[in-house]
Protein backbone atom coordinates (compact mmCIF):
# COMPACT_ATOMS: atom_id res chain seq x y z
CA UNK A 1 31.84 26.26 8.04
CA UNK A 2 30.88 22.89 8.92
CA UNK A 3 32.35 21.12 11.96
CA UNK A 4 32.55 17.59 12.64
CA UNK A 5 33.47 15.88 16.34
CA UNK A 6 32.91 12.34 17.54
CA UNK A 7 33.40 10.47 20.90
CA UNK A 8 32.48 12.72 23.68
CA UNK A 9 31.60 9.51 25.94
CA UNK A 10 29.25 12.03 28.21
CA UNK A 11 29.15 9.51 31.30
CA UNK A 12 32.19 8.10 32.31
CA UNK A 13 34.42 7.76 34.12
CA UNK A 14 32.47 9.99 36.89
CA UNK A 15 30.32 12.28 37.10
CA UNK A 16 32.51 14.75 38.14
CA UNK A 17 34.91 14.58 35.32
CA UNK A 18 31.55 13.88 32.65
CA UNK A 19 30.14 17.18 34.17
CA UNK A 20 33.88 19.07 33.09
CA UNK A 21 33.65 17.71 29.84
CA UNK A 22 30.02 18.48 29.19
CA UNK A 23 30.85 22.33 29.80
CA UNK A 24 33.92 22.21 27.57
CA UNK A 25 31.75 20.51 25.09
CA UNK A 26 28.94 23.29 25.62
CA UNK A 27 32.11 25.90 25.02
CA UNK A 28 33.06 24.77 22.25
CA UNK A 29 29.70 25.08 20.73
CA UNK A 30 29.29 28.11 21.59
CA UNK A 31 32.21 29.00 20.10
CA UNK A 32 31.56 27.17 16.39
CA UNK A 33 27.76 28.79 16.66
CA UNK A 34 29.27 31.85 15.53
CA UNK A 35 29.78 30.91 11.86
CA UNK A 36 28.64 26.74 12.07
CA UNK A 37 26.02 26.43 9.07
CA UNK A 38 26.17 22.30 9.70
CA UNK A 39 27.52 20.57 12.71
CA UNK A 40 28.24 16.41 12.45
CA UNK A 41 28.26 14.79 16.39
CA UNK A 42 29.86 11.21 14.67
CA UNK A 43 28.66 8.62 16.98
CA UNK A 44 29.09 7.42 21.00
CA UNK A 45 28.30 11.62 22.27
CA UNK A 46 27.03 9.63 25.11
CA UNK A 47 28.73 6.34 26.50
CA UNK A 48 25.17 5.20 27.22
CA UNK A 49 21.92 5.85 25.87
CA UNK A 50 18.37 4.05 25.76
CA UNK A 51 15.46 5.35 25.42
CA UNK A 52 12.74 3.68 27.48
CA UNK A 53 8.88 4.81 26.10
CA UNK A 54 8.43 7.07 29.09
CA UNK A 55 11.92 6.91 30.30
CA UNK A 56 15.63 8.56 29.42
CA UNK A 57 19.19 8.70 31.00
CA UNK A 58 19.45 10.69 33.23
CA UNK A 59 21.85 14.24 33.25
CA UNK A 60 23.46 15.76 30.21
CA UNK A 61 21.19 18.94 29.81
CA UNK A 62 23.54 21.44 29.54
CA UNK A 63 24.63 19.27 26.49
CA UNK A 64 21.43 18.74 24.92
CA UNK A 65 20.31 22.41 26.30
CA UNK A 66 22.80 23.43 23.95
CA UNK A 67 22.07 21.22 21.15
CA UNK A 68 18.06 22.38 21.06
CA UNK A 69 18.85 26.17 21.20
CA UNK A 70 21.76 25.69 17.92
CA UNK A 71 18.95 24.18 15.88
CA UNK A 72 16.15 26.47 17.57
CA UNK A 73 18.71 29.21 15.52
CA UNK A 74 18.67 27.04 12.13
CA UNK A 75 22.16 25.91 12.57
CA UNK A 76 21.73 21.57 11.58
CA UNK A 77 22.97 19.61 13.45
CA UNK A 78 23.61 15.58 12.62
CA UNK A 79 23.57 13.00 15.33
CA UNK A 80 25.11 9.18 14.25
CA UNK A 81 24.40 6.37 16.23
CA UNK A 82 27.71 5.38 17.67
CA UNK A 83 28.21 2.02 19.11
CA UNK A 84 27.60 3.25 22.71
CA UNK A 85 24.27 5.11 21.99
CA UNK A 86 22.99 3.33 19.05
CA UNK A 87 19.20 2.78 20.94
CA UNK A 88 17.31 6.03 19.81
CA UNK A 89 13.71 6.05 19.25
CA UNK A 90 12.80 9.39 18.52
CA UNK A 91 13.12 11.44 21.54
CA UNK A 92 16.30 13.31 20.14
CA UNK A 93 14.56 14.32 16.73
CA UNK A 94 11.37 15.54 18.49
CA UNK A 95 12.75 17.25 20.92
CA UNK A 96 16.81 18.41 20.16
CA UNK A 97 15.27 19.11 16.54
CA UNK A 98 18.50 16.85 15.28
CA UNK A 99 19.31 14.48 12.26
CA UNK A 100 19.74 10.86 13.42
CA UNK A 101 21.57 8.79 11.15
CA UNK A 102 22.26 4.86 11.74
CA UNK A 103 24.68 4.24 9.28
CA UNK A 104 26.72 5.59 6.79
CA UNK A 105 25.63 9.37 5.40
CA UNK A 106 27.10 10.46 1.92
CA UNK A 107 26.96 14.29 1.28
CA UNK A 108 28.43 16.44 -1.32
CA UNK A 109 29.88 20.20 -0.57
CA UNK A 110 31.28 22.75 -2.86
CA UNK A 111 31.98 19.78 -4.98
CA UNK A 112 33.78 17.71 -2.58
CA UNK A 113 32.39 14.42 -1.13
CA UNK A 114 31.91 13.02 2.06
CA UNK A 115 31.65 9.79 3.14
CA UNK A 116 30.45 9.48 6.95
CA UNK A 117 30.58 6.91 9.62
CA UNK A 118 31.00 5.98 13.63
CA UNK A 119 33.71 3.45 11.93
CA UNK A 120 32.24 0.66 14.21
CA UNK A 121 31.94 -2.35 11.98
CA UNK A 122 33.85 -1.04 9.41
CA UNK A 123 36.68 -3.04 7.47
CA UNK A 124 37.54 -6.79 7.57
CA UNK A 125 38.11 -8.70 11.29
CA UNK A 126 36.17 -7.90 13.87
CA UNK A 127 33.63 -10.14 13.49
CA UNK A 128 32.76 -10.52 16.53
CA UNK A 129 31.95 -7.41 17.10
CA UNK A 130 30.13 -6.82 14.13
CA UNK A 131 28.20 -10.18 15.13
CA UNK A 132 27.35 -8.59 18.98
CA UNK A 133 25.77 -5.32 16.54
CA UNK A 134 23.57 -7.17 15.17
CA UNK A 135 22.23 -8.94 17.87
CA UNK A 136 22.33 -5.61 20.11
CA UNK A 137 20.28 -3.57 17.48
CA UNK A 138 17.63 -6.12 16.37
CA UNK A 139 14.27 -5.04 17.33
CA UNK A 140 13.76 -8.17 19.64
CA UNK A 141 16.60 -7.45 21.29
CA UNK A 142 15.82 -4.10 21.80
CA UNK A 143 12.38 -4.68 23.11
CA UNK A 144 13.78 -7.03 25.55
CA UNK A 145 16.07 -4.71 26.90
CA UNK A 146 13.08 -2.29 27.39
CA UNK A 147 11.34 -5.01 29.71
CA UNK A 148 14.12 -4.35 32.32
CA UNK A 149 13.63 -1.65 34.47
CA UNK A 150 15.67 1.38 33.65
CA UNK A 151 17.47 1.44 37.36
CA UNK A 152 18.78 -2.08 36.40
CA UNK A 153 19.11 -1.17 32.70
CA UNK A 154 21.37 1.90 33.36
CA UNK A 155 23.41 0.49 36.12
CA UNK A 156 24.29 -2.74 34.05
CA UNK A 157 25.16 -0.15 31.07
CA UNK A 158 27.60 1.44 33.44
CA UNK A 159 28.82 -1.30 34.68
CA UNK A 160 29.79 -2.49 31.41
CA UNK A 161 31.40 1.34 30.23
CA UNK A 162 33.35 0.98 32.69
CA UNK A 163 34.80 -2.12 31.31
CA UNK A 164 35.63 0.01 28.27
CA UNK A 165 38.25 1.34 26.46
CA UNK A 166 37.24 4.64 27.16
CA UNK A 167 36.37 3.96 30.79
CA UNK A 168 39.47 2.58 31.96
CA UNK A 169 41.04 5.37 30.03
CA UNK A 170 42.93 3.27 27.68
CA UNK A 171 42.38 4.63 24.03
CA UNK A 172 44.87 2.96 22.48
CA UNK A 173 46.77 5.39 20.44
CA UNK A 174 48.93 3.76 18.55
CA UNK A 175 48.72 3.70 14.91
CA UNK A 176 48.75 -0.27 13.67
CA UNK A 177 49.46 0.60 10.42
CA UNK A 178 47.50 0.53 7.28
CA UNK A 179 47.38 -3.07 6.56
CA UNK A 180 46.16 -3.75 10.33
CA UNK A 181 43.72 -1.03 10.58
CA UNK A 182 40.28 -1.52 9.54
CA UNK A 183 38.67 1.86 9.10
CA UNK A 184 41.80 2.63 6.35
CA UNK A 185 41.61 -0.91 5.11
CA UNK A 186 37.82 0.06 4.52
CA UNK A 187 38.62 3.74 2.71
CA UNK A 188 40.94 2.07 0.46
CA UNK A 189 39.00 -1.14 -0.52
CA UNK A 190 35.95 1.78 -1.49
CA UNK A 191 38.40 3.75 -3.53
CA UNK A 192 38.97 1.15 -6.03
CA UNK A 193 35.58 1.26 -7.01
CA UNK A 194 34.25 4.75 -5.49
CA UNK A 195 35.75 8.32 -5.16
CA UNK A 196 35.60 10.06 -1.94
CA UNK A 197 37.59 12.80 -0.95
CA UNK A 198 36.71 12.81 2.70
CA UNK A 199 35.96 9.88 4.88
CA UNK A 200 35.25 11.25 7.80
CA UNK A 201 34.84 8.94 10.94
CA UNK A 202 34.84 8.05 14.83
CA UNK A 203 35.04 5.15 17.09
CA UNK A 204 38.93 5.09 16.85
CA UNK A 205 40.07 7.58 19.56
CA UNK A 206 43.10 8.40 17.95
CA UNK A 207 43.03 11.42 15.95
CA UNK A 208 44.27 11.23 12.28
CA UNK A 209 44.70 12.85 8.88
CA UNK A 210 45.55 10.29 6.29
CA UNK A 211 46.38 10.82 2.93
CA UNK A 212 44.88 8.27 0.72
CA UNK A 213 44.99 7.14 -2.74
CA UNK A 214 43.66 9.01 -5.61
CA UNK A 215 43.67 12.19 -3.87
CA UNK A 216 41.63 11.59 -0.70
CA UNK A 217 42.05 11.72 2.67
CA UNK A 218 40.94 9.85 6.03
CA UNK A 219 39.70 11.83 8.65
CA UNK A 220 39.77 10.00 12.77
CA UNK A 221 37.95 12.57 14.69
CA UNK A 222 39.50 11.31 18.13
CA UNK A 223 37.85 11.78 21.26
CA UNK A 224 36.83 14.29 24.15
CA UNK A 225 38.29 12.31 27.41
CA UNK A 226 41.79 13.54 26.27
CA UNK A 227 41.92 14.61 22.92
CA UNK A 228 39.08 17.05 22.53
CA UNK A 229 40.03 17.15 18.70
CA UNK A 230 37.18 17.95 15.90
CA UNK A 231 37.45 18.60 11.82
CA UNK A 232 36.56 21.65 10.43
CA UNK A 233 35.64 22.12 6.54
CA UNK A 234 35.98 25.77 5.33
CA UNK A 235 34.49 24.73 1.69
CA UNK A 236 37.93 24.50 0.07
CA UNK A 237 39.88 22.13 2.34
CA UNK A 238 39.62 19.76 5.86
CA UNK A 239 41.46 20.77 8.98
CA UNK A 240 41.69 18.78 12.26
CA UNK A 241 41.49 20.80 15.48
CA UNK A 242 42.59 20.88 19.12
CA UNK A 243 39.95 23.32 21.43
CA UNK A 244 41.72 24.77 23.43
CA UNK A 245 39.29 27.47 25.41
């Protein structure tokens, strides 16, 4: 089996409710460990995370607790960049033992291909957004965000999650339709010149299962504040999945 699940915005809006999640995310682990051969954590598992040289958020180690002892047993695990937790250096490779992508990741399984994203950036419009990427991933950028000191650093990150979407608990989970949203407008601009038969993505927070043209579908993995929704691929066919422990 391979599992897929996106969005678990470890962080906000308290700790309190971050902590509830984190063990419901650390259950549903569990759970997939028993037959999980590859597991895909698409983007923004964390609402914020830098990693200063000597320095890392604080909290979330039953979640990456977790994470080391599935790959300590040779299960793989995949970690995307997501547009909350895009600043990794290397500490999650060295020590979780995980696959860090930054972009896109194209895989093929029992003959059926993957395409792989956040979905941040994706599409046409939102170019301002796509503009503020840039600037928040170049390498000066970056370095200059290291000079601040990581009480200041982390507090102005929260500050700003809870500005959020996510943090003010507004996912917006309404379906604009396929000419106004730009993760499908993406999957079916690549079709006319690529086959995929699974794009597979995040960022959305609203859970979906799209057919698409020429036989292919668009997966929306949702989120974990209130959907707690993942994909599961059994080698013949996709399925999108509530946990319910």
């Amino acid at each position: 089996m391979i599992y897929f699940a996106s969005d678990f915005h470890l962080g906000v809006p308290n700790f309190e409710a971050s902590l509830k999640r984190e063990k419901l995310i650390c259950k549903w682990l569990d759970q997939i460990s028993v037959d999980a051969k590859e597991i895909y954590l698409m983007g923004d598992c964390f609402d914020f995370w830098f990693e200063y040289r000597d320095v890392i958020p604080k909290g979330f180690s039953r979640f990456m607790g977790k994470i080391a002892s599935l790959t300590d047993a040779g299960i793989k695990v995949t970690f995307f960049k997501g547009n909350h937790d895009m600043w990794t250096f290397g500490y999650l490779e060295q020590e979780l033992g995980v696959t860090v992508i930054s972009n896109e990741l194209v895989i093929e399984r029992n003959s059926k291909k993957f395409f792989l994203h956040h979905g941040d950036g994706l599409g046409p419009g939102d170019n301002g957004y796509k503009f503020i990427k840039h600037i928040f991933r170049h390498p000066f950028a970056v370095r200059l965000f290291g000079f601040l000191h990581p009480r200041l650093g982390a507090g102005l990150a929260k500050y700003l999650s809870q500005k959020s979407r996510i943090g003010k608990g507004n996912s917006d989970k309404i379906y604009l339709g396929d000419d106004k949203e730009f993760i499908t407008q993406f999957c079916n601009e690549t079709l006319k010149h690529t086959h995929y038969d699974y794009f597979i993505c995040g960022h959305r927070h609203l859970p979906l299962n799209l057919e698409l043209k020429t036989n292919s579908r668009y997966i929306n993995l949702g989120e974990w504040v209130g959907d707690f929704t993942y994909a599961v691929f059994d080698g013949t066919q996709i399925e999108l999945k509530v946990f319910k422990p």
